[in-house]
Protein backbone atom coordinates (compact mmCIF):
# COMPACT_ATOMS: atom_id res chain seq x y z
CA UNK A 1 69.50 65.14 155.23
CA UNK A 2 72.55 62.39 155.30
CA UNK A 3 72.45 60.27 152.73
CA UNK A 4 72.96 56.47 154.82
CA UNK A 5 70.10 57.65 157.04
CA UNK A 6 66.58 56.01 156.90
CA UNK A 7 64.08 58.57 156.00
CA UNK A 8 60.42 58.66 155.93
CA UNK A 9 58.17 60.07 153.02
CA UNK A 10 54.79 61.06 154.18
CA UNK A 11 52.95 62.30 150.78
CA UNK A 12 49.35 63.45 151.21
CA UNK A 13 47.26 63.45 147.63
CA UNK A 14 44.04 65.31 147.16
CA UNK A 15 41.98 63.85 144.04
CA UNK A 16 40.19 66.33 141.86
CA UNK A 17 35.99 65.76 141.84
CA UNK A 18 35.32 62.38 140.45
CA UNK A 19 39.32 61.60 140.39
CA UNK A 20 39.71 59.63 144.12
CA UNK A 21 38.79 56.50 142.18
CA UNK A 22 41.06 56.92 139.56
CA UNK A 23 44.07 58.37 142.28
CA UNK A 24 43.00 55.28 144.17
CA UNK A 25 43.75 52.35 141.97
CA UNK A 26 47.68 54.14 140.62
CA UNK A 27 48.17 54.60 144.14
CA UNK A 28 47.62 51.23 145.50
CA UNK A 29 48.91 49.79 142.22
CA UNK A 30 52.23 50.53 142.98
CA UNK A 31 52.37 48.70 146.41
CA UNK A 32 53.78 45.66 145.42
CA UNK A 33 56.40 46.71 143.02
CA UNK A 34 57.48 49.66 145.55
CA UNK A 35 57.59 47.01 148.85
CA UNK A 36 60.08 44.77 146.34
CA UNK A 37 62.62 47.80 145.65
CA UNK A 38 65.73 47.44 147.04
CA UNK A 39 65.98 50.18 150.40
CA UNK A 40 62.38 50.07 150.94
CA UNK A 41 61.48 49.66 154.20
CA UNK A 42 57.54 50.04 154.33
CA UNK A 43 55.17 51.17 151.55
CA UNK A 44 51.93 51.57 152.87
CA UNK A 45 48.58 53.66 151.02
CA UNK A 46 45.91 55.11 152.90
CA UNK A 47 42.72 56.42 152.18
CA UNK A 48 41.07 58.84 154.46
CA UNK A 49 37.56 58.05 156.52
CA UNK A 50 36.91 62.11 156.67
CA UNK A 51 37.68 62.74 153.12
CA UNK A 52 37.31 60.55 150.52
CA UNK A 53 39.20 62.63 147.73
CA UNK A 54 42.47 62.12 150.15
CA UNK A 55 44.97 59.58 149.86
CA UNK A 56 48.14 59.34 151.79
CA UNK A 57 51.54 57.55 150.95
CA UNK A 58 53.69 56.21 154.30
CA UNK A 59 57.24 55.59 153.24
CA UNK A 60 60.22 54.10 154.67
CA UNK A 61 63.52 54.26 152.59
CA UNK A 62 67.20 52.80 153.61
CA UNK A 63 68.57 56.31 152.83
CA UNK A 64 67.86 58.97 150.33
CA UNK A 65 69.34 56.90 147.77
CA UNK A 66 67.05 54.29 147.61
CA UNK A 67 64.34 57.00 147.80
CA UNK A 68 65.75 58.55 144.64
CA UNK A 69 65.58 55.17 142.67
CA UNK A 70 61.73 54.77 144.05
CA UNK A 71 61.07 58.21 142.58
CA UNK A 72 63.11 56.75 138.78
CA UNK A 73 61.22 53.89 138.07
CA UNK A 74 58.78 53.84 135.30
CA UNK A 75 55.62 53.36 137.99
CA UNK A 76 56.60 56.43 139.55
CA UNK A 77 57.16 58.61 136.83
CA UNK A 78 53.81 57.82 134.98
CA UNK A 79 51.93 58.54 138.58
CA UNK A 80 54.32 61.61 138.38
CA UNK A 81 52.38 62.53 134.92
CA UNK A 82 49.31 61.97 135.92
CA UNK A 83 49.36 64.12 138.89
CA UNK A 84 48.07 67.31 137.23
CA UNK A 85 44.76 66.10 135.83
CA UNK A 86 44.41 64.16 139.26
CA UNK A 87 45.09 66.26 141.87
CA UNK A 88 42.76 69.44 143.21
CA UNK A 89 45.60 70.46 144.86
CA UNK A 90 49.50 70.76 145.14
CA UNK A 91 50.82 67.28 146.18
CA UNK A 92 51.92 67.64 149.79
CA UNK A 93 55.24 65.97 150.45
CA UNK A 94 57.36 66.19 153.61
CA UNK A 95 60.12 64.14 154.72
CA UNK A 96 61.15 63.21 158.49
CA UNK A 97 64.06 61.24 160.00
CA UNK A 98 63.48 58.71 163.16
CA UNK A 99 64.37 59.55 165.96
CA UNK A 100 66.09 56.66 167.97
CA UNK A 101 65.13 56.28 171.85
């Protein structure tokens, strides 16, 4: 990936029994602060209608920079923490890069 190019962050999050709650309210907790970071472009959680355990991060970053500084702060890493007692399964994250028409 080039480092001045925009990326996109697509992170799927399946919560453990009883966790999708929990999963929920870190997830949509760090909206705000996330939409405020310098580089971010959009920062938008969604839950899925078909599964409620599943949760799904959409995110737009300047370049992989900014990204990188998302992933730093102090919100992040604690989410980052959590993750094992929260998740049923592996966190699912894939990037992509826009493709200009």
């Amino acid at each position: 990936m080039i480092k001045d190019e925009e990326i996109t962050s697509i992170v799927i999050f399946k919560a453990t029994p009883g966790g999708a709650e929990e999963l929920g309210q870190i997830l949509t907790g760090l909206i705000s602060g996330s939409r405020n970071e310098p580089g971010c472009i959009q920062y938008d959680i969604h839950h899925s209608e078909a599964d409620g355990a599943t949760w799904m991060a959409f995110e737009r970053w300047s370049n992989q920079a900014a990204f990188d500084a998302h992933v730093a702060t102090p919100a992040v890493q604690s989410l980052l923490a959590k993750l094992p007692e929260l998740l049923a399964d592996e966190l699912d994250m894939k990037f992509y890069r826009r493709i200009e028409t």
